[in-house]
PDB file of N, CA and C in Angstrom:
ATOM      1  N   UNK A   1       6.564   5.343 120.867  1.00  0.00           N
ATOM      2  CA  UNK A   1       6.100   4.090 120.284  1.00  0.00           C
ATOM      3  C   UNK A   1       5.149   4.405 119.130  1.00  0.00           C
ATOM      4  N   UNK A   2       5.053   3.821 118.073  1.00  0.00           N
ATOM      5  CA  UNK A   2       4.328   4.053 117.065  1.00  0.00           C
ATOM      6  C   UNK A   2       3.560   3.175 116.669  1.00  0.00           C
ATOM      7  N   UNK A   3       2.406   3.398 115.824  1.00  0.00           N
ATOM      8  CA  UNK A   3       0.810   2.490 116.043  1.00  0.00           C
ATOM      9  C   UNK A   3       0.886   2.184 114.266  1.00  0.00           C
ATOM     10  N   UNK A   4       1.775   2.293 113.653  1.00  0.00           N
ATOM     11  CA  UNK A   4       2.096   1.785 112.352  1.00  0.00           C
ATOM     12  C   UNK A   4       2.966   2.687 111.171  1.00  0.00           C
ATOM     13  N   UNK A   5       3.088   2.202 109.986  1.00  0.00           N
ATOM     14  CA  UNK A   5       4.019   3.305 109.472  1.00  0.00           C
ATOM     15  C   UNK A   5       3.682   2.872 107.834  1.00  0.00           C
ATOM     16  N   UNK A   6       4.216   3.434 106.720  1.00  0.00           N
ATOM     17  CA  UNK A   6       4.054   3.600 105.799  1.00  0.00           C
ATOM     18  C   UNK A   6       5.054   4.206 104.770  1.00  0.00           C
ATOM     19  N   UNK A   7       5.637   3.417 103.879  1.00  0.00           N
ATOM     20  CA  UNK A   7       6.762   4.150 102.824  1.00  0.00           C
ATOM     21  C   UNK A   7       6.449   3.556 101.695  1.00  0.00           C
ATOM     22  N   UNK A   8       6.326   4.729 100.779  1.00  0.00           N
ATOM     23  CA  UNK A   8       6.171   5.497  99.325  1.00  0.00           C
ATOM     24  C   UNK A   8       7.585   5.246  98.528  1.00  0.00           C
ATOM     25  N   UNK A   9       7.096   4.164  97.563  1.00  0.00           N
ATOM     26  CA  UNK A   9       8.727   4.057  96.513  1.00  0.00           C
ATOM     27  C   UNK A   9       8.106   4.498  95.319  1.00  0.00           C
ATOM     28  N   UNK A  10       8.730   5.651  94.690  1.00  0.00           N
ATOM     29  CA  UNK A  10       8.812   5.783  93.541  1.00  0.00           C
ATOM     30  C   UNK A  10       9.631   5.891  92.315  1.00  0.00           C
ATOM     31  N   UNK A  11       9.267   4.761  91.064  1.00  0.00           N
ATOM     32  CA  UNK A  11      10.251   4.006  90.650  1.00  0.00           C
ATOM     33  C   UNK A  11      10.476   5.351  89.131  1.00  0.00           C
ATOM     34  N   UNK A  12      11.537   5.929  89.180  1.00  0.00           N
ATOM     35  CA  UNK A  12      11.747   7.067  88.226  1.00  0.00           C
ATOM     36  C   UNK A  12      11.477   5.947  86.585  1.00  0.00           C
ATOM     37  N   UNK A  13      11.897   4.897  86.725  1.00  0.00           N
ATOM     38  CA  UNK A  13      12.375   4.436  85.240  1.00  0.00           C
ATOM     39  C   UNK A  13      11.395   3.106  84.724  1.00  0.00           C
ATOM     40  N   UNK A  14      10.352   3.041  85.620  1.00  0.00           N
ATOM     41  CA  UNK A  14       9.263   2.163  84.959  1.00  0.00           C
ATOM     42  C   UNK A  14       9.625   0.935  85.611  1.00  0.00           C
ATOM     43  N   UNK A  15       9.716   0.777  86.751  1.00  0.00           N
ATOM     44  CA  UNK A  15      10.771  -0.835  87.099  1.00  0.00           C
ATOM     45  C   UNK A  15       9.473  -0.908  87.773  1.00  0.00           C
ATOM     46  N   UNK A  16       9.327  -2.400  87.487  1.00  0.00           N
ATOM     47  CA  UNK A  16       8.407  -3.279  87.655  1.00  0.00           C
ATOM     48  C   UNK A  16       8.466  -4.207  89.260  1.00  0.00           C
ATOM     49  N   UNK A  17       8.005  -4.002  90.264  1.00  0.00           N
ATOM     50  CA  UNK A  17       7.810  -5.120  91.445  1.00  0.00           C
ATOM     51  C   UNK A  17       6.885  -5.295  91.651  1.00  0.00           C
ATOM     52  N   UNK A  18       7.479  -6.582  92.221  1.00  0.00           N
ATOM     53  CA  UNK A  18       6.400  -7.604  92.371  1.00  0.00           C
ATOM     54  C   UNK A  18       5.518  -7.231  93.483  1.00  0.00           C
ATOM     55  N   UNK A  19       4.283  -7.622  94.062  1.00  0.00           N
ATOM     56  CA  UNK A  19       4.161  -7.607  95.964  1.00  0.00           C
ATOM     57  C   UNK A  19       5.536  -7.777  96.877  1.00  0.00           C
ATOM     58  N   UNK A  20       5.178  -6.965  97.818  1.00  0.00           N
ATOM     59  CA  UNK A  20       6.455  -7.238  99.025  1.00  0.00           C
ATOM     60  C   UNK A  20       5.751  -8.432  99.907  1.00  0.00           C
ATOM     61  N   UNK A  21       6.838  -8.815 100.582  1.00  0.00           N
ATOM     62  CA  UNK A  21       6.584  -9.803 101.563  1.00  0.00           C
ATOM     63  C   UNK A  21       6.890  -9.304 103.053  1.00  0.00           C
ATOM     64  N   UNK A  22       5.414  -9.662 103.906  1.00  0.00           N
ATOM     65  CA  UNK A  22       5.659  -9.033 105.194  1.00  0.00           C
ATOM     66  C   UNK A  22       4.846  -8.077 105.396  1.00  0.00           C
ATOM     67  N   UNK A  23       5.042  -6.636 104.611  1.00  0.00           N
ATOM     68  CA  UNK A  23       4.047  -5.782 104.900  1.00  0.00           C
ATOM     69  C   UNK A  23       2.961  -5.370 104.106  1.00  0.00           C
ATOM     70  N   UNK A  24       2.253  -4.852 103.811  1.00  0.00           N
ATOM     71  CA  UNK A  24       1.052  -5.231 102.933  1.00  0.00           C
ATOM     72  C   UNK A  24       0.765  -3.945 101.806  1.00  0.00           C
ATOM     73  N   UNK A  25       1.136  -3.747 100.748  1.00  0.00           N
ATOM     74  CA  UNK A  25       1.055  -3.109  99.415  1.00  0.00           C
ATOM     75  C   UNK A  25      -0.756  -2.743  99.110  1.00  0.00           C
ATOM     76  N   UNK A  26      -0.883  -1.453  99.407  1.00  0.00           N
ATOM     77  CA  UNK A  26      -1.804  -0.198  99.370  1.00  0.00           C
ATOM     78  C   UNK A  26      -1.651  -0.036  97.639  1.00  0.00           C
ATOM     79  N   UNK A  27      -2.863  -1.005  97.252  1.00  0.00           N
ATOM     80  CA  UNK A  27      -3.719  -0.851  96.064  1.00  0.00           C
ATOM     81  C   UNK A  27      -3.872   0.367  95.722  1.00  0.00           C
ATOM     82  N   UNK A  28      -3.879   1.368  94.604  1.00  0.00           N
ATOM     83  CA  UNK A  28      -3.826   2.129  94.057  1.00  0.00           C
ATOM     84  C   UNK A  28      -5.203   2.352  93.676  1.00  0.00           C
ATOM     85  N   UNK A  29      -5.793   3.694  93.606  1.00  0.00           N
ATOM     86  CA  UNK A  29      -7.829   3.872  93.163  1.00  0.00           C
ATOM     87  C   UNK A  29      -7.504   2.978  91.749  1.00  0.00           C
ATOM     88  N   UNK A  30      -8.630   2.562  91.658  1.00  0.00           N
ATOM     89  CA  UNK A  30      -9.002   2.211  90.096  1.00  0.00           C
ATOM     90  C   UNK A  30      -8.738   3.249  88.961  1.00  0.00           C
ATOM     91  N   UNK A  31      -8.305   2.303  88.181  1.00  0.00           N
ATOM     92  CA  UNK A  31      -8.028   4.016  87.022  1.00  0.00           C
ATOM     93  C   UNK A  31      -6.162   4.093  87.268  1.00  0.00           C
ATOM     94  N   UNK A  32      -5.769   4.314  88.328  1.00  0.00           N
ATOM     95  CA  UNK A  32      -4.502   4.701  88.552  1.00  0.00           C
ATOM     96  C   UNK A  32      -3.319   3.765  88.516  1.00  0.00           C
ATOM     97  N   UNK A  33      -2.111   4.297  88.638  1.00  0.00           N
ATOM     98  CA  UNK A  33      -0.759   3.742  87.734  1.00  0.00           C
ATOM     99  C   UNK A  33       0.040   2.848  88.614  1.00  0.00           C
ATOM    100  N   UNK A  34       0.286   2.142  88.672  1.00  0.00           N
ATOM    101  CA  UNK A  34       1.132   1.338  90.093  1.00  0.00           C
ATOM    102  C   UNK A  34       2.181   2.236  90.780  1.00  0.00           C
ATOM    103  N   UNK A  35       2.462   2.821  90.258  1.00  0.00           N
ATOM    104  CA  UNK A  35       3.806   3.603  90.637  1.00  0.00           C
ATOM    105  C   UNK A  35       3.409   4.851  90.770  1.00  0.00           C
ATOM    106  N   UNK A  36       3.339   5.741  92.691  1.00  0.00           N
ATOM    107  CA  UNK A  36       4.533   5.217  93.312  1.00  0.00           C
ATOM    108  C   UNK A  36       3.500   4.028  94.064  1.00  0.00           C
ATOM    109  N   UNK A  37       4.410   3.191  94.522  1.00  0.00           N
ATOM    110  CA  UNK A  37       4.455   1.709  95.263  1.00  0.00           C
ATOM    111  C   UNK A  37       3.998   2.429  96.908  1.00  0.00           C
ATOM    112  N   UNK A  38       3.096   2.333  97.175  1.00  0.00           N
ATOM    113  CA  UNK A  38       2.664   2.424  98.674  1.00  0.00           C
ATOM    114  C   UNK A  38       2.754   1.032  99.482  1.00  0.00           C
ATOM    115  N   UNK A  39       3.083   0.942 100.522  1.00  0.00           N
ATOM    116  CA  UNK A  39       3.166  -0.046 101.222  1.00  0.00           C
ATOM    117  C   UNK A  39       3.163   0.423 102.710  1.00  0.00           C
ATOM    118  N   UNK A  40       2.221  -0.335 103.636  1.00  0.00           N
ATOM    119  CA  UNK A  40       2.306  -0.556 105.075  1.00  0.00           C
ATOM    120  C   UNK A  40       2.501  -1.364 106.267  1.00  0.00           C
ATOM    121  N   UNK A  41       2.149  -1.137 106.871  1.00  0.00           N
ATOM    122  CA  UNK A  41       2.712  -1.766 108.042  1.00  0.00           C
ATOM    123  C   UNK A  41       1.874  -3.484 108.356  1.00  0.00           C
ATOM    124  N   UNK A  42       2.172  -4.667 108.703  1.00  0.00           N
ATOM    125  CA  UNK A  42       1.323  -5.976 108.980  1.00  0.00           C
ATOM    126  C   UNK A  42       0.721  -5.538 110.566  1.00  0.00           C
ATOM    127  N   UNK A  43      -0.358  -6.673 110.792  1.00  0.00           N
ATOM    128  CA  UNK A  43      -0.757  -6.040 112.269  1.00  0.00           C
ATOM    129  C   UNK A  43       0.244  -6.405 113.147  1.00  0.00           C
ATOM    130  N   UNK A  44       1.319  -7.153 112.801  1.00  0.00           N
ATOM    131  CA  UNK A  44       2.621  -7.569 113.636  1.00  0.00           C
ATOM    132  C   UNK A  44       3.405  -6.506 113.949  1.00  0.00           C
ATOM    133  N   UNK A  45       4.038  -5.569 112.705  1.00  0.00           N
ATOM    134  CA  UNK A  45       5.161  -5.257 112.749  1.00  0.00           C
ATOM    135  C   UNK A  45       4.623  -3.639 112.619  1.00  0.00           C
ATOM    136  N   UNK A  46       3.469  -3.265 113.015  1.00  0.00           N
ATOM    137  CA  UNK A  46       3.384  -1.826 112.981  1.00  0.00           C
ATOM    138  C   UNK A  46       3.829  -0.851 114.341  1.00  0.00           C
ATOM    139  N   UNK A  47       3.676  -1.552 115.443  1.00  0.00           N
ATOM    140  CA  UNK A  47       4.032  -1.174 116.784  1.00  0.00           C
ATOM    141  C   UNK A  47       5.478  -1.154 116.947  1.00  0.00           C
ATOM    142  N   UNK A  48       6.195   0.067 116.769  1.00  0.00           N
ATOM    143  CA  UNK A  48       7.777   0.044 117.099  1.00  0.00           C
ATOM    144  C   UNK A  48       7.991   0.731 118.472  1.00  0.00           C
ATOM    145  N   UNK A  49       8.723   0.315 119.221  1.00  0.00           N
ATOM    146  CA  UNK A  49       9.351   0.736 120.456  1.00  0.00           C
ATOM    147  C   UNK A  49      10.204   2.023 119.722  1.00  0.00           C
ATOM    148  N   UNK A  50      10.770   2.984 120.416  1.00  0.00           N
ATOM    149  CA  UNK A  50      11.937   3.709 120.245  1.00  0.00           C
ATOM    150  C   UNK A  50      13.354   2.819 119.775  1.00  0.00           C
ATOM    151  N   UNK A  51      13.944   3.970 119.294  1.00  0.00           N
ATOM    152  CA  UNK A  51      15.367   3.083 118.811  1.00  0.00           C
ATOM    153  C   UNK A  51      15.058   1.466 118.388  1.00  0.00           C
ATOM    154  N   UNK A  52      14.319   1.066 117.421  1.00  0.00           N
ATOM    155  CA  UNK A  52      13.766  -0.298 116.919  1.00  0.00           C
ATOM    156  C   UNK A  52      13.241   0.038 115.603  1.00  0.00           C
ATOM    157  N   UNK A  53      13.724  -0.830 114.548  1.00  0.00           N
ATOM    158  CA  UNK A  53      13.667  -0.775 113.272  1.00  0.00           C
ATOM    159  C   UNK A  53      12.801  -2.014 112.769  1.00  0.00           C
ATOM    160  N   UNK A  54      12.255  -1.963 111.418  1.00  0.00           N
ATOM    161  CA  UNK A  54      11.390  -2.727 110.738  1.00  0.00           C
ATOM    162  C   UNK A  54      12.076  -3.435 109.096  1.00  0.00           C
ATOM    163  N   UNK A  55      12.042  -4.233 108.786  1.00  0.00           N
ATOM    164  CA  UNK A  55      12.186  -4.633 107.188  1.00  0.00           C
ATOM    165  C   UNK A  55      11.274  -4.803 106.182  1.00  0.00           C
ATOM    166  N   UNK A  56      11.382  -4.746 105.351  1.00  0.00           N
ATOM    167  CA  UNK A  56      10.649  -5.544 103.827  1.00  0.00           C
ATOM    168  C   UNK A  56      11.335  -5.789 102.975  1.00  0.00           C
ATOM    169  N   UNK A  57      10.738  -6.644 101.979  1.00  0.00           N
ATOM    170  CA  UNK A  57      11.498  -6.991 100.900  1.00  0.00           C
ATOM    171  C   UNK A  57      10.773  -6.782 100.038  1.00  0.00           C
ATOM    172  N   UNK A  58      11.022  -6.876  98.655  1.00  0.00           N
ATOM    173  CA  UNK A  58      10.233  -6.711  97.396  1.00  0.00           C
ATOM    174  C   UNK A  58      11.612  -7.461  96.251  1.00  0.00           C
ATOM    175  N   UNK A  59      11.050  -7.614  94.772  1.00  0.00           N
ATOM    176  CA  UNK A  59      11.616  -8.154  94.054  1.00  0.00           C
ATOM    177  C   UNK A  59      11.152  -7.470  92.512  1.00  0.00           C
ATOM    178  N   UNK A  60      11.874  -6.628  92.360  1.00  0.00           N
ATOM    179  CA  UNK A  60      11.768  -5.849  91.220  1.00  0.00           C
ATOM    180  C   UNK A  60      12.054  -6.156  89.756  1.00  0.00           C
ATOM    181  N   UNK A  61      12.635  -5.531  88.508  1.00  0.00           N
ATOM    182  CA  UNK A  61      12.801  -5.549  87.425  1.00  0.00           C
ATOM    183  C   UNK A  61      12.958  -4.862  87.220  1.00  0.00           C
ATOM    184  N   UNK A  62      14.068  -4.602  85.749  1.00  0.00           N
ATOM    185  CA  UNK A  62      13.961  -3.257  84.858  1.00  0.00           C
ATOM    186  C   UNK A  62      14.608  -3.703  83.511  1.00  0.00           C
ATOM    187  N   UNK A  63      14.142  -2.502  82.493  1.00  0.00           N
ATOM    188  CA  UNK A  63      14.425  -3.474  81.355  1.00  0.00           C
ATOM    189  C   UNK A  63      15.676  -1.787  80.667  1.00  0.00           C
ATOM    190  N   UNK A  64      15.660  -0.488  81.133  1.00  0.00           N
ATOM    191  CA  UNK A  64      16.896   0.034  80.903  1.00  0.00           C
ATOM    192  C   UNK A  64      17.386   0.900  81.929  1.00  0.00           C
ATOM    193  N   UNK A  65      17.301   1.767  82.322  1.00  0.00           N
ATOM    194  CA  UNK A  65      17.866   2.298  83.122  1.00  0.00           C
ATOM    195  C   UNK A  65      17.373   1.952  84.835  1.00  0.00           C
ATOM    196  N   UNK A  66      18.349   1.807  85.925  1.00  0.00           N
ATOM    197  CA  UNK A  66      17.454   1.621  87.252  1.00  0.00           C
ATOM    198  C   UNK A  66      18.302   2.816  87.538  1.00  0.00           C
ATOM    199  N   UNK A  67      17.457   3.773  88.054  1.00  0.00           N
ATOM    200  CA  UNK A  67      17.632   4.731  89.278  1.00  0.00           C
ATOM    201  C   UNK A  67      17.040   4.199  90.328  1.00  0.00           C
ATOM    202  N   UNK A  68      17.661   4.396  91.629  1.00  0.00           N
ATOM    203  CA  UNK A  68      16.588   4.207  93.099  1.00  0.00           C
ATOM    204  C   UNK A  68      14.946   5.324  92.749  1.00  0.00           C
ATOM    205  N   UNK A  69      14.583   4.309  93.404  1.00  0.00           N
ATOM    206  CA  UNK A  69      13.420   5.224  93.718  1.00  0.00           C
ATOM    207  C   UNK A  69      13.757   6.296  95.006  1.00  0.00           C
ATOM    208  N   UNK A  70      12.437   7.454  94.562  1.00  0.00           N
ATOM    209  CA  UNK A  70      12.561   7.998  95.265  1.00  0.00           C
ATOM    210  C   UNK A  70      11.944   7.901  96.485  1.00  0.00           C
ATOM    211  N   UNK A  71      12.103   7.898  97.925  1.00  0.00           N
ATOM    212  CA  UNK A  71      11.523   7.105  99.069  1.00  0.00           C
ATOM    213  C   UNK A  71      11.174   7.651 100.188  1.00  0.00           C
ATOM    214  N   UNK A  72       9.959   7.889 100.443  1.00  0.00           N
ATOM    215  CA  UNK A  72       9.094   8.779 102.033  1.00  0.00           C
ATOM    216  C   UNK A  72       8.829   7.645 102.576  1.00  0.00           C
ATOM    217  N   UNK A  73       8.528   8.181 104.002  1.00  0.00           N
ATOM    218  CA  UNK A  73       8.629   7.456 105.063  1.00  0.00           C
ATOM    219  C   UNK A  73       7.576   8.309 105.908  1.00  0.00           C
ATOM    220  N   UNK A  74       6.756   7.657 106.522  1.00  0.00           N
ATOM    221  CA  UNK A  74       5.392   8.285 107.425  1.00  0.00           C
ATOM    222  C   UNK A  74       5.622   7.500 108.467  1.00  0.00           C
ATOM    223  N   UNK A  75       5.663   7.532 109.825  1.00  0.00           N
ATOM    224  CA  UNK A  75       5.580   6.832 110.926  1.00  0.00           C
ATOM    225  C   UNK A  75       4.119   7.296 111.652  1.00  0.00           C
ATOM    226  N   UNK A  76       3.116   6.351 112.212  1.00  0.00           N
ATOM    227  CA  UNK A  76       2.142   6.719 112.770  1.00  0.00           C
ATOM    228  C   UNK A  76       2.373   6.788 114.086  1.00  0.00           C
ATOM    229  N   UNK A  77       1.985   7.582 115.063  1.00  0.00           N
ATOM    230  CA  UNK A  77       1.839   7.784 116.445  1.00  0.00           C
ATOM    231  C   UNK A  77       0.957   7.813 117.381  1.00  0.00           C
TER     232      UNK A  77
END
């Protein structure tokens, strides 16, 4: 069972999103670049059972090329 979790998007081509909805987007120090996109867990949806999965959404942009980001995943225990 896990006590929360955390995934890292990083957007290769400058693509712009918005806040996600649901889990809560890890502000960047002052000074620093939005990207990569940190995001964690709500106090709802951080506790996963085994074999049990989580969602988010977000709503992006790009103005030329989209590659996926590149994407880590931290589970807390």
């Amino acid at each position: 069972t896990s006590t929360g979790w955390e995934v890292t998007l990083d957007f290769p081509d400058g693509q712009i999103v918005q806040p996600p909805w649901d889990p809560i987007r890890i502000p960047p120090p002052p000074g620093e670049p939005l990207n990569p996109l940190r995001i964690r867990n709500t106090s709802w949806n951080g506790v996963l059972q085994p074999n049990v999965s989580t969602t988010f959404g977000l709503v992006g942009t790009y103005t030329v090329a989209n590659r996926p980001p590149a994407v880590s995943c931290v589970l807390f225990l």
